[in-house]
Protein backbone atom coordinates (compact mmCIF):
# COMPACT_ATOMS: atom_id res chain seq x y z
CA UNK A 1 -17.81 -67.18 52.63
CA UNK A 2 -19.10 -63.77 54.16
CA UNK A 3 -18.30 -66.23 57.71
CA UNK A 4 -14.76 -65.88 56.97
CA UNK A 5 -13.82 -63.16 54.29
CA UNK A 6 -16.30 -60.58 55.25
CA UNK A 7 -16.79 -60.99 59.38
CA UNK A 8 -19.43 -58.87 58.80
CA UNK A 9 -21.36 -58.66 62.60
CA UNK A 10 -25.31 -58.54 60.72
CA UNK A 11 -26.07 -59.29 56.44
CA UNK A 12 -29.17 -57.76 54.91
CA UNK A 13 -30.04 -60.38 52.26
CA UNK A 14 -31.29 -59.58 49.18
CA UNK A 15 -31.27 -61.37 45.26
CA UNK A 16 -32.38 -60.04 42.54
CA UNK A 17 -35.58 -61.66 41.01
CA UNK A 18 -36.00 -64.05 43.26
CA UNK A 19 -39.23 -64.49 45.30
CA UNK A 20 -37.95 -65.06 48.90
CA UNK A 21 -41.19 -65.02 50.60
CA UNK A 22 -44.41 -65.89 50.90
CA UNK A 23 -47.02 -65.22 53.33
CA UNK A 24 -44.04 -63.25 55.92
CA UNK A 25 -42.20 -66.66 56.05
CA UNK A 26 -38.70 -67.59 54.29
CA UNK A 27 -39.73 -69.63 51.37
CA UNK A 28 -37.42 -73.37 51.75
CA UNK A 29 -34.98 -74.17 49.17
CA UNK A 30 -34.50 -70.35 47.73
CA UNK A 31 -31.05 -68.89 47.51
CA UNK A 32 -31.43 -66.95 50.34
CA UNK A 33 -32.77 -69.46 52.64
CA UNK A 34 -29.51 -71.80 51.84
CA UNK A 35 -27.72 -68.08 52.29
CA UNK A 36 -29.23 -67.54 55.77
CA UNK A 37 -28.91 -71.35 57.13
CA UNK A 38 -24.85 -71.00 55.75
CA UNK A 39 -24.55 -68.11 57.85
CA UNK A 40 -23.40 -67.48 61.21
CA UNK A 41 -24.48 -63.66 61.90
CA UNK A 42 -28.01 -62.79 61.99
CA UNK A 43 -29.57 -61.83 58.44
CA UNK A 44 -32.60 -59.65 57.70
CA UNK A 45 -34.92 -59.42 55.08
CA UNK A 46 -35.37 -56.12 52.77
CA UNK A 47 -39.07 -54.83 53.65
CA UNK A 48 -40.56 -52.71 51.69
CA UNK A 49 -41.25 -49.31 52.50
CA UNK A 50 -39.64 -49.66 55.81
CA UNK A 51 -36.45 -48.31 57.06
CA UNK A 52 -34.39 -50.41 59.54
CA UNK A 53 -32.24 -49.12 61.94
CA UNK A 54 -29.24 -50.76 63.57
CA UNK A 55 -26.67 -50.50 66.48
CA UNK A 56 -23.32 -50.63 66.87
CA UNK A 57 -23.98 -54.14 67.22
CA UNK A 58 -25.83 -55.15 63.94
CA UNK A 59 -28.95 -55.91 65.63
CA UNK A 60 -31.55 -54.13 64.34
CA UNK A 61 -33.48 -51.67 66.51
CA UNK A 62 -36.56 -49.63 64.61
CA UNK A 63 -38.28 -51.07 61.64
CA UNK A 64 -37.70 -54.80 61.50
């Protein structure tokens, strides 16, 4: 859906109370791994107590 509705050029994904990690890895069969393999832009992962940055681009620059 965001492929075709949203066109959106880079997704920061991010459910709430779900555990989408583990050890720095994406953990299989979560809603946002099945969110990231549907999707065609690139997607990054909330970190905490970072800031990213991002060009005009989407692609994200400082803090990934």
């Amino acid at each position: 859906m965001v492929n075709e509705l949203i066109k959106a050029i880079a997704v920061i994904a991010s459910y709430a109370n779900e555990a989408a990690t583990k050890n720095g890895k994406v953990i299989p069969g979560t809603r946002t791994d099945v969110f990231m393999q549907a999707t065609k832009v690139p997607v990054y992962l909330p970190l905490s107590d970072r800031t990213m940055q991002f060009d005009a681009k989407g692609l994200c620059v400082a803090g990934c």
